[in-house]
N, C-alpha and C. Protein backbone atom coordinates (compact mmCIF):
# COMPACT_ATOMS: atom_id res chain seq x y z
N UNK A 1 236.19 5.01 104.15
CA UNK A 1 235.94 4.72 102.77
C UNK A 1 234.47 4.41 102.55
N UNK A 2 233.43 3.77 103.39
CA UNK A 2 232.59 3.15 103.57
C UNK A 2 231.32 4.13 102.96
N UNK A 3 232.34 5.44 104.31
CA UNK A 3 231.19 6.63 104.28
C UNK A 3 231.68 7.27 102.88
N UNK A 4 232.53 7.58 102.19
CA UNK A 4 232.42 8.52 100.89
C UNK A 4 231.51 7.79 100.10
N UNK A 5 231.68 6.13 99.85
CA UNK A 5 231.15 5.95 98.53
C UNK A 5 229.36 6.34 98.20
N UNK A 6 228.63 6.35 99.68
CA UNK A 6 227.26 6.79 99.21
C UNK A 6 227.57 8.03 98.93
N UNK A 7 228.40 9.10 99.55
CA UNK A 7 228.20 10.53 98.95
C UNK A 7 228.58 10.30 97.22
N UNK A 8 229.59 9.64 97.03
CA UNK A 8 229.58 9.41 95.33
C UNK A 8 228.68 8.86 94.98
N UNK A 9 228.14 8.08 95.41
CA UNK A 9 226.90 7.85 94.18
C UNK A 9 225.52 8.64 94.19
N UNK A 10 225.49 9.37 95.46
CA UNK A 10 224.41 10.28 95.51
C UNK A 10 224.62 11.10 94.45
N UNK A 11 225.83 11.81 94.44
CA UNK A 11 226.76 13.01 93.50
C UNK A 11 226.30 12.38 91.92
N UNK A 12 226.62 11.08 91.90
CA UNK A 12 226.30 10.10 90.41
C UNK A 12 224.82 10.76 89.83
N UNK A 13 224.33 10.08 90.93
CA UNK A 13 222.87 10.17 90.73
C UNK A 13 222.19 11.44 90.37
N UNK A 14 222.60 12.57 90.84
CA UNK A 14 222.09 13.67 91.00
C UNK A 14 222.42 14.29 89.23
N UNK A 15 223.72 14.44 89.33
CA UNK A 15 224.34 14.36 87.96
C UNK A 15 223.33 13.82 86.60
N UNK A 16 222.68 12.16 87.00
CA UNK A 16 222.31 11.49 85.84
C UNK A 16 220.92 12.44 85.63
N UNK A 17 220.20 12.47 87.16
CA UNK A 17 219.16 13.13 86.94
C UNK A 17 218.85 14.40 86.31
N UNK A 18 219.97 15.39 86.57
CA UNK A 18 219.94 16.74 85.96
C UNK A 18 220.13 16.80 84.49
N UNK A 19 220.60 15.46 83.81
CA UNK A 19 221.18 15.54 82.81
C UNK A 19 220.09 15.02 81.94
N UNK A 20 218.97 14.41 82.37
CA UNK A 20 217.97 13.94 81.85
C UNK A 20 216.86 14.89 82.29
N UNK A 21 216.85 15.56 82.65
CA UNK A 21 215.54 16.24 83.42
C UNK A 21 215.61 17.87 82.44
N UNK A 22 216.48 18.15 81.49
CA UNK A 22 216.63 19.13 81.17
C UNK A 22 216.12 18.83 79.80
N UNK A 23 214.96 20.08 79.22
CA UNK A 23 214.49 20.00 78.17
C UNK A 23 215.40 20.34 76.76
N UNK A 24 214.68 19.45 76.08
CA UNK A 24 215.44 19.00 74.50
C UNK A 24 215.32 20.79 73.98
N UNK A 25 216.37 21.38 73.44
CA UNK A 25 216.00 22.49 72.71
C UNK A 25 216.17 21.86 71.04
N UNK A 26 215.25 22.62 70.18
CA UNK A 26 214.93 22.34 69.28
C UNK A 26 215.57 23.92 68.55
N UNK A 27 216.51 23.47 67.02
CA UNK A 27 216.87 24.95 66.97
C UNK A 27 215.63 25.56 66.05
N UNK A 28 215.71 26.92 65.75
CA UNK A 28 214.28 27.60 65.33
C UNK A 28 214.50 27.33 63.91
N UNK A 29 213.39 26.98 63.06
CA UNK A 29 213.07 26.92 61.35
C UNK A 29 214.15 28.21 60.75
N UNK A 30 214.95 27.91 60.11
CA UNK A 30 215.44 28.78 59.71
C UNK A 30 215.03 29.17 58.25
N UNK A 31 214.75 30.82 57.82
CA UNK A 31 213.99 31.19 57.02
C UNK A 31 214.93 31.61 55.87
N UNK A 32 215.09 31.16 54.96
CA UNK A 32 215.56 31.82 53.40
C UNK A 32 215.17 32.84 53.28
N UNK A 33 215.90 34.10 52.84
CA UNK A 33 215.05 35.10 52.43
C UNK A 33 215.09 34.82 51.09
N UNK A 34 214.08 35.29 49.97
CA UNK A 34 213.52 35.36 48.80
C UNK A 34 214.76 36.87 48.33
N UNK A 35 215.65 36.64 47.46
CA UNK A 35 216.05 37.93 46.75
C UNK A 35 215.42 38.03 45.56
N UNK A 36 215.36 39.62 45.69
CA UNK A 36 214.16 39.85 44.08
C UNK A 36 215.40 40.99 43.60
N UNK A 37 215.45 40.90 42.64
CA UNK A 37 216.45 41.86 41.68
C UNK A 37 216.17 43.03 41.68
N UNK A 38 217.54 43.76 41.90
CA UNK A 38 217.19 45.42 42.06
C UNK A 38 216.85 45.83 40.67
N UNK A 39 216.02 47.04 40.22
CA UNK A 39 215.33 47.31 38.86
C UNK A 39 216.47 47.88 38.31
N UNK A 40 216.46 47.48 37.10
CA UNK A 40 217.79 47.99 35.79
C UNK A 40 217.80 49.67 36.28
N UNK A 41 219.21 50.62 37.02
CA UNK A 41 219.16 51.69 36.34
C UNK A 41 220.60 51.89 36.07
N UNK A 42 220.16 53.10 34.65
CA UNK A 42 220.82 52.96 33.80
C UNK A 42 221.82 53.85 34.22
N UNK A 43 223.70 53.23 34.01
CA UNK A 43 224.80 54.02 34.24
C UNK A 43 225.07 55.42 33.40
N UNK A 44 225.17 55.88 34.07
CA UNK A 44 226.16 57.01 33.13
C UNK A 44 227.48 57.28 33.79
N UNK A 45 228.50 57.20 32.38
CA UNK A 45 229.98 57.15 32.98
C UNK A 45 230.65 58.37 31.86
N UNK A 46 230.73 59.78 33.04
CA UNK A 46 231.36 60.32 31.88
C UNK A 46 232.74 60.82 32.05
N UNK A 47 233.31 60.78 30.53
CA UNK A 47 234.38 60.51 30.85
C UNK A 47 235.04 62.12 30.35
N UNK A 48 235.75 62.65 31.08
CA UNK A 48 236.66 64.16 30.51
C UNK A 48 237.72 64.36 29.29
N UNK A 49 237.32 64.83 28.81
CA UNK A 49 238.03 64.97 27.53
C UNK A 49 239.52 64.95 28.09
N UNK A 50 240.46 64.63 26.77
CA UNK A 50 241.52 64.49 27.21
C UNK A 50 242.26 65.84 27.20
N UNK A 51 242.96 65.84 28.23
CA UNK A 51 243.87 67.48 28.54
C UNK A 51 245.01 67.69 27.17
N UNK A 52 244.65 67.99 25.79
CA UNK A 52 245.27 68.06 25.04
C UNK A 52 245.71 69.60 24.75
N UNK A 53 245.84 70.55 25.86
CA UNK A 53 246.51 72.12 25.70
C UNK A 53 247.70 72.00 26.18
N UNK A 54 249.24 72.21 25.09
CA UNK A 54 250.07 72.02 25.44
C UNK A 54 250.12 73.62 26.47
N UNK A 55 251.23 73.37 27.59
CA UNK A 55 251.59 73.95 28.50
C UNK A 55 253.06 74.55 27.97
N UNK A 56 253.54 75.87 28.81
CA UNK A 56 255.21 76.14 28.41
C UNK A 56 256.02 75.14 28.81
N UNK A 57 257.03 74.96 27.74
CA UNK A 57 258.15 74.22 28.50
C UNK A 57 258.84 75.01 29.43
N UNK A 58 259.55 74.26 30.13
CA UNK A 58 261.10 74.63 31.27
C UNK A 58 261.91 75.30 30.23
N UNK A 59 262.75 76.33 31.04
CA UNK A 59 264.16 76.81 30.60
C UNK A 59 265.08 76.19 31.39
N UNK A 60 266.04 75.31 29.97
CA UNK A 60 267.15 74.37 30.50
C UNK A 60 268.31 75.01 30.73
N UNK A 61 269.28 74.84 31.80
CA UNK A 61 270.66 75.12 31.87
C UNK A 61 271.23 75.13 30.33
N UNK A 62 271.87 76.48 29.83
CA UNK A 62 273.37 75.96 28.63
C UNK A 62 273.62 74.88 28.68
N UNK A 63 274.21 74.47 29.98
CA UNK A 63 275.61 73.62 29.79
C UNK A 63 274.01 71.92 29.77
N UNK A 64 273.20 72.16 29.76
CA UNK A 64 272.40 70.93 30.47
C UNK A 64 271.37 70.51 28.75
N UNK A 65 271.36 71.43 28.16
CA UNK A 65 270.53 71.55 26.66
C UNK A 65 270.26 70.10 25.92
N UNK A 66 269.91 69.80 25.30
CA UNK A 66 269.40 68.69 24.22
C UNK A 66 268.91 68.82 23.33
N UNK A 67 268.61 68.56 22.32
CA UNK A 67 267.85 68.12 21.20
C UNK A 67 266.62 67.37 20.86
N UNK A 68 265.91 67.11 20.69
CA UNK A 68 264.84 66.32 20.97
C UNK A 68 263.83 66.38 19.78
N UNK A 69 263.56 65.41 18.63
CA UNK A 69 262.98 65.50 17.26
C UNK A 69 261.65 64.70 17.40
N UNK A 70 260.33 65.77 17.25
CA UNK A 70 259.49 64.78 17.31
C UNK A 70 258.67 64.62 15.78
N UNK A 71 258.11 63.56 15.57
CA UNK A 71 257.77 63.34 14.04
C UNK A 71 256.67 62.56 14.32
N UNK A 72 256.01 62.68 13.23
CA UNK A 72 254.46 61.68 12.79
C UNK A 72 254.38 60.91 11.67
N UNK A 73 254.08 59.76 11.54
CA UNK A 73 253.69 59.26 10.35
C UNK A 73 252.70 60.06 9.53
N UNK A 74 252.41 59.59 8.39
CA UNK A 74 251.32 60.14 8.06
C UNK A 74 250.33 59.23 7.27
N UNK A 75 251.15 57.59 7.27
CA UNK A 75 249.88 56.59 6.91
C UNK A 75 249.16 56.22 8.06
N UNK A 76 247.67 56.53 7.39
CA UNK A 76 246.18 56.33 7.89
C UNK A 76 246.33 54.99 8.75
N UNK A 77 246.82 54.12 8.21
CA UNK A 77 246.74 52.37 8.71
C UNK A 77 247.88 52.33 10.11
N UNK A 78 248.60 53.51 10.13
CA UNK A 78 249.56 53.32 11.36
C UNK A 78 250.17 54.38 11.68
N UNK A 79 249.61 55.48 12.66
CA UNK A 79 249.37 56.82 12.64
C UNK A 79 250.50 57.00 13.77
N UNK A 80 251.71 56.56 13.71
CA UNK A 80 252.80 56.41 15.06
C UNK A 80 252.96 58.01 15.26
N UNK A 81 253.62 58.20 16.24
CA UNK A 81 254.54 59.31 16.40
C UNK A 81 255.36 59.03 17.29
N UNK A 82 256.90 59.38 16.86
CA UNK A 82 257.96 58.83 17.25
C UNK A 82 258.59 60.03 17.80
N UNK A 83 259.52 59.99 19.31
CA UNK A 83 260.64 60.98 19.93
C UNK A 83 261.95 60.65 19.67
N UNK A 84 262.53 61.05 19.34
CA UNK A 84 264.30 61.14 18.89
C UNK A 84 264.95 61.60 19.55
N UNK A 85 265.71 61.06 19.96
CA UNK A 85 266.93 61.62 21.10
C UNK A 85 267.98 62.50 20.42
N UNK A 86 268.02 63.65 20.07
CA UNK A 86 269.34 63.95 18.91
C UNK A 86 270.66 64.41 20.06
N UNK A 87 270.74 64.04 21.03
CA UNK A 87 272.10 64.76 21.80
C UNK A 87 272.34 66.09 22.29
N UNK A 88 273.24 66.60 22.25
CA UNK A 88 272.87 67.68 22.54
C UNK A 88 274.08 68.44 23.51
N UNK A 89 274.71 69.41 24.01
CA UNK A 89 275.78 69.94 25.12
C UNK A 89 275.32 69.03 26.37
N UNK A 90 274.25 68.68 26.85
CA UNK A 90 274.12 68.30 27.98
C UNK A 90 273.72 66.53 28.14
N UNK A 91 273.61 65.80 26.90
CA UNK A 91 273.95 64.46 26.78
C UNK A 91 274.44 63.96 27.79
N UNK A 92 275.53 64.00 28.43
CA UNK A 92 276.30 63.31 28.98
C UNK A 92 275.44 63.23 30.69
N UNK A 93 274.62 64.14 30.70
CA UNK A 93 273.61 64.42 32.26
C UNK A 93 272.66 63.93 32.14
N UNK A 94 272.13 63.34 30.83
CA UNK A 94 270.76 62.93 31.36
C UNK A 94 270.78 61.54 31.95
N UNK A 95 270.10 61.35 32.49
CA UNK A 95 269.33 60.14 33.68
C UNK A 95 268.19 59.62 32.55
N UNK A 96 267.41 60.29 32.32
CA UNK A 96 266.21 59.09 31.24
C UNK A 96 265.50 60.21 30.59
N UNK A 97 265.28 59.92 29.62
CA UNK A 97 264.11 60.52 28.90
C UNK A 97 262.43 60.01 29.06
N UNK A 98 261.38 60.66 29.07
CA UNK A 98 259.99 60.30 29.03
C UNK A 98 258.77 61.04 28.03
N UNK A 99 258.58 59.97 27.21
CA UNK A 99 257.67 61.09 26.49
C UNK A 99 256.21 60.26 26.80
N UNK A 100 255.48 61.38 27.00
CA UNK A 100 253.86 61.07 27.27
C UNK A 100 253.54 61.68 26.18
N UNK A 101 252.56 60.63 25.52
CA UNK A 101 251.52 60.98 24.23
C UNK A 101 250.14 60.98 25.04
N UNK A 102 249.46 61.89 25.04
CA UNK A 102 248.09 62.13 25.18
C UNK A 102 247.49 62.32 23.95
N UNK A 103 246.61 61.10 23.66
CA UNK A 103 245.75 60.94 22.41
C UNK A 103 244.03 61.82 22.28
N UNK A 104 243.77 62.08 21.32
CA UNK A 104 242.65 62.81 21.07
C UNK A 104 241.16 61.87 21.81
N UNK A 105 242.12 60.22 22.05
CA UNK A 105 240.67 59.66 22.21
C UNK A 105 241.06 59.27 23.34
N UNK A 106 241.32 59.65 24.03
CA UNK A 106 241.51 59.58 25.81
C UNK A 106 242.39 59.26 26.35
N UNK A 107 243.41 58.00 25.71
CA UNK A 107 244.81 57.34 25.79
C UNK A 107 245.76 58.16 26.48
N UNK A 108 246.12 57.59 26.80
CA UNK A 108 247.34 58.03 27.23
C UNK A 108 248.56 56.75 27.53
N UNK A 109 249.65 57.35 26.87
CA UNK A 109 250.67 56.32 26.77
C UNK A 109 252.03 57.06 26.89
N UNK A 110 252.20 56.39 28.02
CA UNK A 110 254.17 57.16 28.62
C UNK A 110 255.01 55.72 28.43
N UNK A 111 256.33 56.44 27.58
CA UNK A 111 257.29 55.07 27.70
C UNK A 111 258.56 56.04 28.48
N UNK A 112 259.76 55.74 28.58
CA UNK A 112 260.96 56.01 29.66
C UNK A 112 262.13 55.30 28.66
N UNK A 113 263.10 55.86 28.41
CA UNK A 113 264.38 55.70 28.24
C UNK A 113 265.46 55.68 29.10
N UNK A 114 265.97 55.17 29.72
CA UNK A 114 267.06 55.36 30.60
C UNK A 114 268.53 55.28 29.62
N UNK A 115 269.24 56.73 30.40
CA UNK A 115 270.42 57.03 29.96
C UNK A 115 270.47 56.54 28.09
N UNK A 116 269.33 57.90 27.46
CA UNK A 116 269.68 57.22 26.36
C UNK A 116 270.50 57.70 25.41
N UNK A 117 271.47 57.62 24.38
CA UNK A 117 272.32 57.88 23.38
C UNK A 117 271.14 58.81 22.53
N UNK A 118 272.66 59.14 21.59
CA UNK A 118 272.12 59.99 20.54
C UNK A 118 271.85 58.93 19.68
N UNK A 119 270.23 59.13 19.24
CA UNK A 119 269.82 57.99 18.00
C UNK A 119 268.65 57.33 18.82
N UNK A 120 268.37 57.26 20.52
CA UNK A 120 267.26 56.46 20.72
C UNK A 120 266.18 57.07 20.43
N UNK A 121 265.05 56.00 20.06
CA UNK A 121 263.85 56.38 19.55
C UNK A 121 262.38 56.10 20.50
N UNK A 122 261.91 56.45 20.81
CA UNK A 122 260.27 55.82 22.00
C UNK A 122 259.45 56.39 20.59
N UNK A 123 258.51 55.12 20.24
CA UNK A 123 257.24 54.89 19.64
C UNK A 123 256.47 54.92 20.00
N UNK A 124 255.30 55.68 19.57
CA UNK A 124 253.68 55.64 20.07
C UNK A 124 252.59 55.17 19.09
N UNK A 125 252.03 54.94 19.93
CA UNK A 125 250.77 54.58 18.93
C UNK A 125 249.69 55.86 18.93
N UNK A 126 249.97 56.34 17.57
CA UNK A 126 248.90 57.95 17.90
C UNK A 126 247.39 57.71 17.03
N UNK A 127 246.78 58.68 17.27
CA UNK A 127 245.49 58.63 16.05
C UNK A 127 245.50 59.30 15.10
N UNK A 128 244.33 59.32 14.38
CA UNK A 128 243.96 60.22 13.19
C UNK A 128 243.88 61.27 13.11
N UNK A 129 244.14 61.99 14.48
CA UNK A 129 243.43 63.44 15.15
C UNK A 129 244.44 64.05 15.63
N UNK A 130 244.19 64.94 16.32
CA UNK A 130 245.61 65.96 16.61
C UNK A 130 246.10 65.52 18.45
N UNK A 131 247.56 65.31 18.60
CA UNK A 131 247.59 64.48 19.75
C UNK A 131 248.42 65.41 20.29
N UNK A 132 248.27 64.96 21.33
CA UNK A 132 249.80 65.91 22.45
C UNK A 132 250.55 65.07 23.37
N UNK A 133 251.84 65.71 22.91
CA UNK A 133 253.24 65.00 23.34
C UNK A 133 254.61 65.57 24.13
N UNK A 134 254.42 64.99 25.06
CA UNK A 134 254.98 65.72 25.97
C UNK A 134 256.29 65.09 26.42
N UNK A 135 257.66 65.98 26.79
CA UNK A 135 258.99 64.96 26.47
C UNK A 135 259.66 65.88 27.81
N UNK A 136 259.66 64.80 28.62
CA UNK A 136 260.63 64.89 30.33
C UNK A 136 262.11 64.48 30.37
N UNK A 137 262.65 65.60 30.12
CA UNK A 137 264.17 64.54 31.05
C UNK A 137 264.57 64.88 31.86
N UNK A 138 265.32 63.69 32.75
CA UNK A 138 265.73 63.87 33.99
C UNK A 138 267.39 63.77 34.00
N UNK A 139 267.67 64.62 34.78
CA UNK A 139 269.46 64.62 34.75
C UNK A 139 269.61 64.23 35.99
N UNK A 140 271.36 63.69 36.03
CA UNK A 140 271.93 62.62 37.20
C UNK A 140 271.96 63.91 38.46
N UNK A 141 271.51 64.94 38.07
CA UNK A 141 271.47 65.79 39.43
C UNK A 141 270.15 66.02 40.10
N UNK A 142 269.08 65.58 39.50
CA UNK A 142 267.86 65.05 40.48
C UNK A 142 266.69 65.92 39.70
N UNK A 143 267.30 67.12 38.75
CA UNK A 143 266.27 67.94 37.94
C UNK A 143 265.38 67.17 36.76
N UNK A 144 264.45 67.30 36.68
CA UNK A 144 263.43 67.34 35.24
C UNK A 144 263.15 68.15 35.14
N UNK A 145 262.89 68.28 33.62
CA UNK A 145 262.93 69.43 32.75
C UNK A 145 261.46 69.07 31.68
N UNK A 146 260.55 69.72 31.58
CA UNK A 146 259.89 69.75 30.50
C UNK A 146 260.40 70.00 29.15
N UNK A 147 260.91 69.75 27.92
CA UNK A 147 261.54 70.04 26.64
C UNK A 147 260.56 70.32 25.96
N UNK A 148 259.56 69.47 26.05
CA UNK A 148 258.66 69.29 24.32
C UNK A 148 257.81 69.17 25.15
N UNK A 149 256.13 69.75 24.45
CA UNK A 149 254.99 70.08 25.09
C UNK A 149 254.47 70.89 23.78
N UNK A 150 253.65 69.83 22.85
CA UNK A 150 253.07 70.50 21.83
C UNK A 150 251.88 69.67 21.22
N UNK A 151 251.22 70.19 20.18
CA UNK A 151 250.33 69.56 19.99
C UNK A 151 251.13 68.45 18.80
N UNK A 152 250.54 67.33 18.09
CA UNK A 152 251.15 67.02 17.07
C UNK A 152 250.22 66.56 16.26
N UNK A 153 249.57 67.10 15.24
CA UNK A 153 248.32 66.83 14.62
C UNK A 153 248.74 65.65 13.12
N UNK A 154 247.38 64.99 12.89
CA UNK A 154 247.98 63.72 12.22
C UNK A 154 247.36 64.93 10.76
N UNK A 155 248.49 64.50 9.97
CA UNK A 155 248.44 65.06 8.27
C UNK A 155 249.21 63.72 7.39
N UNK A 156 247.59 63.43 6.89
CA UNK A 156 247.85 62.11 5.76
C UNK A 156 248.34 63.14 4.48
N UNK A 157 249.01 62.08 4.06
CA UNK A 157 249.31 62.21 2.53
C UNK A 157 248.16 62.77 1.62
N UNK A 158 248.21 64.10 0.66
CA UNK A 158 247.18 64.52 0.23
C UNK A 158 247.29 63.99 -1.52
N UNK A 159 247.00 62.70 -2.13
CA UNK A 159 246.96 62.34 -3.35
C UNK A 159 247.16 63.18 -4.20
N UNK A 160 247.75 63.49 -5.32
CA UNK A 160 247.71 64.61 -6.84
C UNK A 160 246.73 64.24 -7.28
């Protein structure tokens, strides 16, 4: 026992010394960079006219047919255009109706009917200008069908 304890405190010692004998690091000035503002340039965002050329519709099955009424307001203050479900031999197959209005001013607005009766109606919000409206249904056998694919141009009331 006599003999370990000088080897431990030599071991101590050596330890204290290395631990003091080693230079202080100092960490380096750390530098901010200065941001200077990138110079104004100017965006251009252009945007593609809207795809308002109606396309052919689908040829529907006889037995699969429908009806389908589309109409426009014609007051200036609320330029709707509305799709009508009118029924039809093949009523009983459809899965949902969809009409997409593509507006003259870029819009575009799709609503969806599911399984709808004779009498449902989907509202749009159209413009002043000539719009295109496009009417999808889908039957419980997995087909869509394009129906309606036309232009629908807004005609206000012409005063006497």
């Amino acid at each position: 026992m006599n003999t370990i304890t000088p080897f431990i405190l030599l071991a101590i010692a050596f330890l204290l010394i290395a631990g003091c004998a080693s230079p202080i690091v100092t960490p380096p000035d750390t530098v901010t960079p200065t941001l200077t503002p990138a110079p104004d340039v100017p965006t251009v965002t252009i945007t593609p006219a809207p795809d308002i050329i109606p396309r052919p519709t689908d040829v529907v099955p006889p037995s699969q047919q429908v009806a389908i009424q589309v109409s426009r307001n014609t007051v200036a203050i609320d330029p709707w255009v509305s799709v009508l479900f009118a029924g039809g031999a093949g009523q009983i197959y459809v899965y949902e109706m969809t009409g997409t209005l593509i507006r003259s001013d870029g819009i575009t607005e799709v609503k969806t009917a599911r399984a709808p009766e004779m009498g449902t109606t989907l509202l749009f919000n159209g413009t002043l200008g000539t719009d295109r409206m496009i009417v999808t249904i889908r039957y419980t056998d997995g087909n869509t069908y394009t129906v309606w694919d036309e232009l629908v141009p807004f005609r206000g009331i012409i005063p006497p």
